[in-house]
C-alpha atoms as a PDB file:
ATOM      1  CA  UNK A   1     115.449  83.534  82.658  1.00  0.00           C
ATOM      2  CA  UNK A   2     115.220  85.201  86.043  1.00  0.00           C
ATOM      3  CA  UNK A   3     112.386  85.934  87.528  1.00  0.00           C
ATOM      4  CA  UNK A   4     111.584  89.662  89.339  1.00  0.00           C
ATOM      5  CA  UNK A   5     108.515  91.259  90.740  1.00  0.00           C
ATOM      6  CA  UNK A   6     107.605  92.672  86.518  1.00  0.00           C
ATOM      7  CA  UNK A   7     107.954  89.021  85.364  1.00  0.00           C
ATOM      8  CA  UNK A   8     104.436  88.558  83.653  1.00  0.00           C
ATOM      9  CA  UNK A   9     102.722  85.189  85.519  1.00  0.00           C
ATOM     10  CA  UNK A  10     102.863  83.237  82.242  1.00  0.00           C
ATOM     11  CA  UNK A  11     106.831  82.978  82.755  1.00  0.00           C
ATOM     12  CA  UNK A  12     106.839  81.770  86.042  1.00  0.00           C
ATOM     13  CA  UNK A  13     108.050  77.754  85.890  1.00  0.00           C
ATOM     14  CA  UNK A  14     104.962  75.792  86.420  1.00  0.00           C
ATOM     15  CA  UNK A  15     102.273  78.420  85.043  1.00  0.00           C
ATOM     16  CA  UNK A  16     101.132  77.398  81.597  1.00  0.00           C
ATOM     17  CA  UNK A  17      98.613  79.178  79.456  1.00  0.00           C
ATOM     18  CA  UNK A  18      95.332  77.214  81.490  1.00  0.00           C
ATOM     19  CA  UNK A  19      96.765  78.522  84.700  1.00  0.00           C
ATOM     20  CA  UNK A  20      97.660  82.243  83.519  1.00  0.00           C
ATOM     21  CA  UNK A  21      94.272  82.708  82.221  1.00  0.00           C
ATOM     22  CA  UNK A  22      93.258  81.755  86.284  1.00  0.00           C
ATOM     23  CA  UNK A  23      95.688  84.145  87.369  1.00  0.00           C
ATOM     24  CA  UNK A  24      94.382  86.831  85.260  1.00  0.00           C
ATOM     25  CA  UNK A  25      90.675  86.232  86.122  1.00  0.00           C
ATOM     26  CA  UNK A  26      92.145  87.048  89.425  1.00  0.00           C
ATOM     27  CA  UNK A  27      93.842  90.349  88.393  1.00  0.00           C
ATOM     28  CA  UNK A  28      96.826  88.666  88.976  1.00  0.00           C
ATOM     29  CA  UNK A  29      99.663  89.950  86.050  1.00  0.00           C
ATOM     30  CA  UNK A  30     102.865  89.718  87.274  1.00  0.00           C
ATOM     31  CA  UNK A  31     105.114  87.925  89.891  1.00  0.00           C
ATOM     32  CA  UNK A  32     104.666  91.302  92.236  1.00  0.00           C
ATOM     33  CA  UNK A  33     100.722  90.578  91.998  1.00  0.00           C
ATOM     34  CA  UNK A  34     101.292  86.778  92.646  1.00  0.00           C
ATOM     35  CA  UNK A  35     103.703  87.860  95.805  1.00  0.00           C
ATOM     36  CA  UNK A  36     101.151  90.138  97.285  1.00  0.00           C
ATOM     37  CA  UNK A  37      98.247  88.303  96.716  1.00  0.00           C
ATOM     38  CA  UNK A  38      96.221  87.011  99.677  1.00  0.00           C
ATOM     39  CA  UNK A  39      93.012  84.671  99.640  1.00  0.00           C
ATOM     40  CA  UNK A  40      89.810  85.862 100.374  1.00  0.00           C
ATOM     41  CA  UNK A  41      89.526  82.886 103.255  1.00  0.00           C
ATOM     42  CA  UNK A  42      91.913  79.852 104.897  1.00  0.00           C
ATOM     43  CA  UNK A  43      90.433  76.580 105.735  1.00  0.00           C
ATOM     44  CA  UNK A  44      91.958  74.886 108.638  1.00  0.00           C
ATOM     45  CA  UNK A  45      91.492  70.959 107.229  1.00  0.00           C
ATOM     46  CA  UNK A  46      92.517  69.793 111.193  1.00  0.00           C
ATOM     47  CA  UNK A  47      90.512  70.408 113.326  1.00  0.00           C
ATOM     48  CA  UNK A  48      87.520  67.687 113.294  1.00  0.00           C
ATOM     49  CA  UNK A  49      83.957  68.132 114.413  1.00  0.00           C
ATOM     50  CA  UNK A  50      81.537  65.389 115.392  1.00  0.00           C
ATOM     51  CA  UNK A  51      78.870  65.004 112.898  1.00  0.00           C
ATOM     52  CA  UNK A  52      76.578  65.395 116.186  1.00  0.00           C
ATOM     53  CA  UNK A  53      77.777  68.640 116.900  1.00  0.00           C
ATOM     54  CA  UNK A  54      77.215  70.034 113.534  1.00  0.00           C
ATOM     55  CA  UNK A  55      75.097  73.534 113.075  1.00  0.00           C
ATOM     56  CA  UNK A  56      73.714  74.452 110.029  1.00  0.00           C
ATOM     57  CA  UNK A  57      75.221  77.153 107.797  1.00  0.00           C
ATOM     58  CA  UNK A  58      78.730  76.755 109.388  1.00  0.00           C
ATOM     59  CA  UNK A  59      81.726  75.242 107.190  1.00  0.00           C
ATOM     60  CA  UNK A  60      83.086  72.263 108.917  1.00  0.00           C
ATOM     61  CA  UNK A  61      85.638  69.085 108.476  1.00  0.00           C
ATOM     62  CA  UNK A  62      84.230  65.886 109.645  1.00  0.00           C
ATOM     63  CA  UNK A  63      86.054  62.336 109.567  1.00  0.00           C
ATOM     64  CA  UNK A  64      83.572  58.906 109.458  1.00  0.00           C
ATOM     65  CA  UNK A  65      82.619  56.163 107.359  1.00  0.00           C
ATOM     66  CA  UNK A  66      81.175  55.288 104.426  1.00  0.00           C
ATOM     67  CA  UNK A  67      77.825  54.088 105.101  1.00  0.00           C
ATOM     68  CA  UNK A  68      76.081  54.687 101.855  1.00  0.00           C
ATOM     69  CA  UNK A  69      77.734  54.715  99.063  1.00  0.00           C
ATOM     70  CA  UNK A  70      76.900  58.372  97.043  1.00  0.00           C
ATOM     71  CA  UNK A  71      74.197  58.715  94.657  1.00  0.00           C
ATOM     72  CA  UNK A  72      74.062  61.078  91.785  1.00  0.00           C
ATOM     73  CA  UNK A  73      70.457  62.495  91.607  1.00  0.00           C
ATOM     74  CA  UNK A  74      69.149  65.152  89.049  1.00  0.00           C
ATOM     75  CA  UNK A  75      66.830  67.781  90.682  1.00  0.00           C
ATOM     76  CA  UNK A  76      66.923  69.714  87.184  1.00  0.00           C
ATOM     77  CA  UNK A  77      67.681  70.025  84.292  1.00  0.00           C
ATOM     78  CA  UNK A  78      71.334  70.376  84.520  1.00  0.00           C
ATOM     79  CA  UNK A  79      72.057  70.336  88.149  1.00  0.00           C
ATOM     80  CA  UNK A  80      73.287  66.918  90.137  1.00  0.00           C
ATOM     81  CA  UNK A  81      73.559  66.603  93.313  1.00  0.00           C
ATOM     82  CA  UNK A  82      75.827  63.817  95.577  1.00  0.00           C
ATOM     83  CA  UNK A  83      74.450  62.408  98.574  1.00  0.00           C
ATOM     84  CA  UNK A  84      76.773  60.771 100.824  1.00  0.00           C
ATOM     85  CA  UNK A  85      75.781  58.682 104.440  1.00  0.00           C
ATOM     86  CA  UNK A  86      78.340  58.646 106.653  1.00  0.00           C
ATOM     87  CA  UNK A  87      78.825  58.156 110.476  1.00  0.00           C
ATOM     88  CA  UNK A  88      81.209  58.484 113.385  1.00  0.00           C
ATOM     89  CA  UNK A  89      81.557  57.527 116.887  1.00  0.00           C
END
């Protein structure tokens, strides 16, 4: 079946019921919404900061090692929280 800018999302190869549901949460209906949808935000995943550098409150992408291996830790009831060590140069 061809696909055109009316197409409902769920018809779209690749977009089962799971993903349409998504879609919709998004007010996204049809192929024309999916076309002319933009995100809210874009991460750029290549450009590495030294942990040293780092400044609270700021989103960042670091690269190091493992030091400590994570921990799963319940504050409450409900909520877990990963800790991770890890270092660089």
């Amino acid at each position: 079946m061809p696909v055109n800018l009316e197409t409902p999302v769920q018809y779209i190869k690749g977009v089962g019921p799971r993903r349409s549901e998504m879609f919709e949460r998004a007010g996204i209906r049809t192929a024309g919404d999916l076309v002319r949808y933009r995100p809210f935000r874009y991460e750029d995943r290549t450009n590495f900061q030294d942990i040293a550098a780092l400044r609270l409150g700021r989103d960042v992408v670091v690269r190091g090692t493992v030091q400590h291996p994570g921990q799963l830790r319940m504050r409450r009831k409900g909520l877990s929280i990963f800790e991770l060590v890890i270092a660089d140069d």
